[in-house]
N, C-alpha and C. Protein backbone atom coordinates (compact mmCIF):
# COMPACT_ATOMS: atom_id res chain seq x y z
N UNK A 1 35.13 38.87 16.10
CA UNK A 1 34.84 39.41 17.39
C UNK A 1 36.07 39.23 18.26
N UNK A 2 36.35 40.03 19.26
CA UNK A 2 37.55 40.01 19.80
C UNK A 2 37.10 40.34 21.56
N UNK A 3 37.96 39.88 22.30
CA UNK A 3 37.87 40.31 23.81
C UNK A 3 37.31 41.11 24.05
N UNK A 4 37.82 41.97 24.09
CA UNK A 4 37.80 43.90 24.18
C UNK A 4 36.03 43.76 23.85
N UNK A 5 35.48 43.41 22.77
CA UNK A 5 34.64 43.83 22.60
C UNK A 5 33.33 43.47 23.40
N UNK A 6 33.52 41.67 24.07
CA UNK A 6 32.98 41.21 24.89
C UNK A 6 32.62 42.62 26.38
N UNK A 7 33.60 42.93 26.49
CA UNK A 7 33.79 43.82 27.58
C UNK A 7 33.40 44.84 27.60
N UNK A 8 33.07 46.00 26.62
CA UNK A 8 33.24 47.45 25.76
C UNK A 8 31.93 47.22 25.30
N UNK A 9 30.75 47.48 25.09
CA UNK A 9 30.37 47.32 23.98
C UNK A 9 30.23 48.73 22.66
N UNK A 10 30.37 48.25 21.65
CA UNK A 10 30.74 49.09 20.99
C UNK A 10 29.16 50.30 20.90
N UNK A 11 29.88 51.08 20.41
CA UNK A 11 29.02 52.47 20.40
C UNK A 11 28.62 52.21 18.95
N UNK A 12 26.95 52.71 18.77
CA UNK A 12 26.99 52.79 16.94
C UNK A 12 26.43 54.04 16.96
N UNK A 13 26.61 54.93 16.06
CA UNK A 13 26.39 56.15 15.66
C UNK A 13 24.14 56.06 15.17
N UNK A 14 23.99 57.05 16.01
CA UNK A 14 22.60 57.39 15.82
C UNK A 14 22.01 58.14 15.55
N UNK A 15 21.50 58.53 15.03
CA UNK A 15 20.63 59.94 14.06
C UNK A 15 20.08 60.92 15.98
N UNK A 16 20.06 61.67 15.28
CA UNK A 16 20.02 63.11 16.18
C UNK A 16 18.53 63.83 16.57
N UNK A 17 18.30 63.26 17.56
CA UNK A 17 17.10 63.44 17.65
C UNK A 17 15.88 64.47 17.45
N UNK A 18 14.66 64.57 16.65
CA UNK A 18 14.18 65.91 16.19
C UNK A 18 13.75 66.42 17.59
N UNK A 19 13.93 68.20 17.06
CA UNK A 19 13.82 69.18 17.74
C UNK A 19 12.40 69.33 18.20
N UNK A 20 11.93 69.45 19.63
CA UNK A 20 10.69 69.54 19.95
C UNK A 20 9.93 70.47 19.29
N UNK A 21 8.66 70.37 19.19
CA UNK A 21 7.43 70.48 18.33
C UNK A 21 7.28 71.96 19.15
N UNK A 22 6.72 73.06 18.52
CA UNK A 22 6.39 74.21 19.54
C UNK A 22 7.09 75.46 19.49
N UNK A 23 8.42 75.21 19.65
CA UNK A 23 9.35 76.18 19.40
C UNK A 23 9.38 76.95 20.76
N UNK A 24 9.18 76.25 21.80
CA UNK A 24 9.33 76.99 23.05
C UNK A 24 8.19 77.34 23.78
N UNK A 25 7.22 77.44 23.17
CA UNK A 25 6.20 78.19 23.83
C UNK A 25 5.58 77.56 25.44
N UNK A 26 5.94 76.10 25.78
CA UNK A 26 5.55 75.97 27.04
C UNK A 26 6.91 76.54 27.94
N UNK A 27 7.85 76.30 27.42
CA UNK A 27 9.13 77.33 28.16
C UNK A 27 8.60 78.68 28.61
N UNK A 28 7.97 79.20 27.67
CA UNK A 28 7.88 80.91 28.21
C UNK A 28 6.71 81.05 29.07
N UNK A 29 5.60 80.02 28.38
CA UNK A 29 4.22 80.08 29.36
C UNK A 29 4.65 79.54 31.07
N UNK A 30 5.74 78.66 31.29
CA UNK A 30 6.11 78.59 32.55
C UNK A 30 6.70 78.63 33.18
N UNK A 31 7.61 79.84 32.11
CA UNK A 31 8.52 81.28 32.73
C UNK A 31 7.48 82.07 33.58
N UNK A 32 6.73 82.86 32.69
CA UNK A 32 5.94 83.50 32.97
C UNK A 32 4.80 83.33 34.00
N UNK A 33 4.52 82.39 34.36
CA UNK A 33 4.07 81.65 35.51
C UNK A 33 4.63 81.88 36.88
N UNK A 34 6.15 81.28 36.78
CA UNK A 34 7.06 81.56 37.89
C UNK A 34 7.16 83.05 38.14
N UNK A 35 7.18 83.90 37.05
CA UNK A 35 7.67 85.27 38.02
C UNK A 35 5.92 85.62 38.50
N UNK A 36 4.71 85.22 37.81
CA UNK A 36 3.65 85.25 38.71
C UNK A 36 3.60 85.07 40.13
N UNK A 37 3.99 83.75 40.21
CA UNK A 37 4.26 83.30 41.30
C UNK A 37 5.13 84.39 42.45
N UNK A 38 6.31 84.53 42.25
CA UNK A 38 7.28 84.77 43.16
C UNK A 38 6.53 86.71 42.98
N UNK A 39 6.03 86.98 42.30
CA UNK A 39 5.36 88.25 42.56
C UNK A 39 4.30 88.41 43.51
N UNK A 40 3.33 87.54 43.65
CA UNK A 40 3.04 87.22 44.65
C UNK A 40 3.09 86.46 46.32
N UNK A 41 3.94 85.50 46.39
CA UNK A 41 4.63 84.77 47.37
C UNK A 41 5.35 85.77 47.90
N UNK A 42 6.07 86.61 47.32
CA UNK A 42 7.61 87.15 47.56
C UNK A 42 7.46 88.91 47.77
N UNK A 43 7.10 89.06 46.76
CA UNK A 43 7.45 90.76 46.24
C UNK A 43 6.39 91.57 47.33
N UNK A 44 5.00 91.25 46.50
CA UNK A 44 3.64 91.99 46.81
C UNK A 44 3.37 92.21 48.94
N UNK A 45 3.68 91.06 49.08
CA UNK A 45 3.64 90.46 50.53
C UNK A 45 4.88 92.02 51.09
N UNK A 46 6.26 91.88 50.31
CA UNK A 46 7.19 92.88 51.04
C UNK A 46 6.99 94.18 50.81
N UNK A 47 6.39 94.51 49.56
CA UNK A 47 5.56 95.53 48.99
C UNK A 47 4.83 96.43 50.47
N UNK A 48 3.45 95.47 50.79
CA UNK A 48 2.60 95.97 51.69
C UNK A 48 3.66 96.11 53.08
N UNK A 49 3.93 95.29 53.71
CA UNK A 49 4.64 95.58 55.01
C UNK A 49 5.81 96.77 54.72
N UNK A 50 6.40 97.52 53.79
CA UNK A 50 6.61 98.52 53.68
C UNK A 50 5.95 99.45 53.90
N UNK A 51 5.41 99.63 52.99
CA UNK A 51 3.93 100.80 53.10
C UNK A 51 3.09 100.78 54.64
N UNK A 52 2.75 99.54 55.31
CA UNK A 52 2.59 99.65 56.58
C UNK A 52 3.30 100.43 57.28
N UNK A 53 4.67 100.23 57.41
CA UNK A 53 5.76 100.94 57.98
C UNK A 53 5.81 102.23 57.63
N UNK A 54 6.17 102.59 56.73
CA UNK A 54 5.73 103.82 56.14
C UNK A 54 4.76 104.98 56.95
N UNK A 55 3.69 104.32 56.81
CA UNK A 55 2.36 104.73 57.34
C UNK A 55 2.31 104.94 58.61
N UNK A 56 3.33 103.88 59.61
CA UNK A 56 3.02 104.42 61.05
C UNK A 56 4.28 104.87 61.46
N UNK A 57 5.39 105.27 60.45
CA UNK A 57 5.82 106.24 60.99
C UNK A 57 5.49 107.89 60.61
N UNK A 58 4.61 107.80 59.45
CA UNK A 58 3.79 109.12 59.00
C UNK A 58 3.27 109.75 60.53
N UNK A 59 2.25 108.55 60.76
CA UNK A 59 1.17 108.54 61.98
C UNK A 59 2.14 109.23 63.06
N UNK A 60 3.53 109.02 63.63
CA UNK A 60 4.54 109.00 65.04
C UNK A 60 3.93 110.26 65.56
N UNK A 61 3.39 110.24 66.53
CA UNK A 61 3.15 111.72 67.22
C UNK A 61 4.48 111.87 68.64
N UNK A 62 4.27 113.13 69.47
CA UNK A 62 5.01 112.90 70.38
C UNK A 62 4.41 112.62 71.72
N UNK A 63 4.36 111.50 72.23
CA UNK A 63 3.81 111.44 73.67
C UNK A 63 3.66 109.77 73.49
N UNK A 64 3.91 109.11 72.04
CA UNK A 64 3.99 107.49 71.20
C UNK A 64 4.77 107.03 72.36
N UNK A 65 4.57 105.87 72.90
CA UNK A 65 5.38 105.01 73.24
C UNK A 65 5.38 103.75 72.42
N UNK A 66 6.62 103.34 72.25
CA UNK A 66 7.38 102.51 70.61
C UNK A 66 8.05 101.75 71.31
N UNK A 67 8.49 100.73 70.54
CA UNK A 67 9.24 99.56 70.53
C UNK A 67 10.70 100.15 69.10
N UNK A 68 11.52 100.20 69.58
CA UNK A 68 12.64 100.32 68.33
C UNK A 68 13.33 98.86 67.48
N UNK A 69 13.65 98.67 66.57
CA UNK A 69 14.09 97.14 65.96
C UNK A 69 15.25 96.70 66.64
N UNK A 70 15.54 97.12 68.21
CA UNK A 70 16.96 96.92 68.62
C UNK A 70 16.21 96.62 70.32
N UNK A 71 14.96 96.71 70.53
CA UNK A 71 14.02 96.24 71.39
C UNK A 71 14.09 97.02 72.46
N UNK A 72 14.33 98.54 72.50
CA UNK A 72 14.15 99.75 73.59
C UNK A 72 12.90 100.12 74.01
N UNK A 73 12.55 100.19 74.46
CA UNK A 73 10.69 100.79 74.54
C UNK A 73 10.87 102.31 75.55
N UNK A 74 10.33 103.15 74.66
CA UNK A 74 10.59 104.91 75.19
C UNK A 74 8.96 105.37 74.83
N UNK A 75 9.10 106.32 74.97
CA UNK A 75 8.11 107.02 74.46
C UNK A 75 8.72 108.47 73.89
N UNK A 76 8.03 108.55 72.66
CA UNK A 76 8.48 109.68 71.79
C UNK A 76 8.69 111.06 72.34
N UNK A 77 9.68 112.27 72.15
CA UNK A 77 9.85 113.25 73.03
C UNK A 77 9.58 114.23 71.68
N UNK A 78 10.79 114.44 70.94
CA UNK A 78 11.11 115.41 69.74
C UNK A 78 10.80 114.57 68.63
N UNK A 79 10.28 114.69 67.22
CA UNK A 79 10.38 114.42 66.02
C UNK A 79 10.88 115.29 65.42
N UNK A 80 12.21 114.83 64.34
CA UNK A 80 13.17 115.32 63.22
C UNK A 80 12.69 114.42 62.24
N UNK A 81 13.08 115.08 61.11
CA UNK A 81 13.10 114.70 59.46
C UNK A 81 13.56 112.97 59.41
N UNK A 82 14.57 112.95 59.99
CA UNK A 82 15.14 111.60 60.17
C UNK A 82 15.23 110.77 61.14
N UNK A 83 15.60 111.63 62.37
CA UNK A 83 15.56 111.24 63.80
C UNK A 83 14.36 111.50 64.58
N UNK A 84 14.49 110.70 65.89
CA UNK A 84 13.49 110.88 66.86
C UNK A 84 14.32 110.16 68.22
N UNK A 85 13.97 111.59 68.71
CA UNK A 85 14.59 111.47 70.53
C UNK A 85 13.23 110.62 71.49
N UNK A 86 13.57 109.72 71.98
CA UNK A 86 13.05 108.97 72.87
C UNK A 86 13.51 109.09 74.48
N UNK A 87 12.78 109.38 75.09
CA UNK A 87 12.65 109.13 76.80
C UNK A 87 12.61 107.52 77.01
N UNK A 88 13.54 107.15 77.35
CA UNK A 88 13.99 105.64 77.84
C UNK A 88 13.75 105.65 79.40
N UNK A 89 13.90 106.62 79.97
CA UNK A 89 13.93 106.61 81.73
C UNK A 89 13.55 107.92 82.25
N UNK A 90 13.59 108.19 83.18
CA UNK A 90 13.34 109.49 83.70
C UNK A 90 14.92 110.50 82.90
N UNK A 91 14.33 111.63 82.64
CA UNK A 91 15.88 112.38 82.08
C UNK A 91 16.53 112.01 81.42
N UNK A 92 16.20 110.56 80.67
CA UNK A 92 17.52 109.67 80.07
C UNK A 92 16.61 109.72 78.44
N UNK A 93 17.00 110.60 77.28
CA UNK A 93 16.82 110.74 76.36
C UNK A 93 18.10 110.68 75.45
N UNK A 94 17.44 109.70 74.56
CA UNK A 94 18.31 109.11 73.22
C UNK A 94 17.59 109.18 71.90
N UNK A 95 18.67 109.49 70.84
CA UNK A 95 18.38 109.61 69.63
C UNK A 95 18.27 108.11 68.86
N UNK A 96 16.71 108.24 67.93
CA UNK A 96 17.44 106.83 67.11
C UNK A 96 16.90 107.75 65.36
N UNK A 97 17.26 106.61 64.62
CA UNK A 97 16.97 106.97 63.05
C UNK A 97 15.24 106.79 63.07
N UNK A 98 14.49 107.10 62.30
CA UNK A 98 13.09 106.80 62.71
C UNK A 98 12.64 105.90 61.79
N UNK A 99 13.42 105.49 61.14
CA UNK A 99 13.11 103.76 60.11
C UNK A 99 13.65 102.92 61.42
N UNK A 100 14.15 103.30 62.45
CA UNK A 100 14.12 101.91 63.68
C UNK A 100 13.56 101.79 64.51
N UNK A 101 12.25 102.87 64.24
CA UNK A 101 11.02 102.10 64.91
C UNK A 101 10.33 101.08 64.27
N UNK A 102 9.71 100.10 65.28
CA UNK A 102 9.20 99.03 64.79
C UNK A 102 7.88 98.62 64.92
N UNK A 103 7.09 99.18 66.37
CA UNK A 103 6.55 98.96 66.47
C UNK A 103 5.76 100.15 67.62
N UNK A 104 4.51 101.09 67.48
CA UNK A 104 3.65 101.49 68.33
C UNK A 104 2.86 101.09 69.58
N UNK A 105 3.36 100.76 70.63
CA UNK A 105 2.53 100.94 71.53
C UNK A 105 1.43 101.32 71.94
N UNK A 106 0.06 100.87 72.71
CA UNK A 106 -0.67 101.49 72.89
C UNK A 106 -0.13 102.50 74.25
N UNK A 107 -1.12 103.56 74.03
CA UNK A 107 -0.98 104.62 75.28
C UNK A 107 -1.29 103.53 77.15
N UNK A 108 -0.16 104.17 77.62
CA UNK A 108 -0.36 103.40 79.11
C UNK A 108 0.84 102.42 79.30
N UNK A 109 1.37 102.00 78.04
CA UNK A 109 1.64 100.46 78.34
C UNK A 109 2.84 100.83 79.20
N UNK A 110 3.61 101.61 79.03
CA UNK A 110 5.28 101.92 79.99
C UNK A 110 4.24 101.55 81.85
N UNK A 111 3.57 102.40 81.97
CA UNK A 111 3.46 102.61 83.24
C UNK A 111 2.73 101.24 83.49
N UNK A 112 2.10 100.71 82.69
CA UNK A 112 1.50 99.16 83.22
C UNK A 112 2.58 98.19 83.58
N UNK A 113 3.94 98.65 82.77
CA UNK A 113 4.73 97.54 83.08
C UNK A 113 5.88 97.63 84.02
């Protein structure tokens, strides 16, 4: 026995441990789990609030007063394919894209406020 070894201790070579029993199958069962999961938590949830959106800009009539995602509140004048001209003020009409509406107003609310 020598110094070094007091200090070190030596390494001994050890057989290699056997390969788990199964061959994977709880791996995939809770793979498959997780994208359950995040399909619901995640996807399905962004899924519907699309299609909401969707839907009420199908609905946009002209006379809508809206909220835009940039926080303008007009009421609808012209509808285009893509665009929609909004009355912001008296005479003061602006164009936006019509995926930046965000939100419908009920009828009244400009003049209540």
């Amino acid at each position: 026995m020598n110094l070094l070894d007091l200090l070190i201790p030596v390494a001994h070579a050890q057989a290699a441990p056997a390969a788990p029993q199964g061959g994977g199958t709880q791996t995939l069962l809770f793979m498959i789990v997780m994208v359950g999961v995040f399909y619901f938590i995640m996807i399905r949830p962004q899924m519907k609030r699309a299609k909401e959106h969707r839907d009420l800009l199908a609905k946009l009539q002209k006379g809508d007063e809206v909220i835009t995602s940039g926080g303008l509140v007009g009421r609808v004048d012209e509808i285009g394919d893509s665009f929609i001209t909004l009355e912001v003020a008296d005479g003061v009409r602006m164009k936006f894209q019509r995926v930046a509406i965000a939100t419908v107003l009920p009828r009244g609310s400009l003049k209540a406020s």
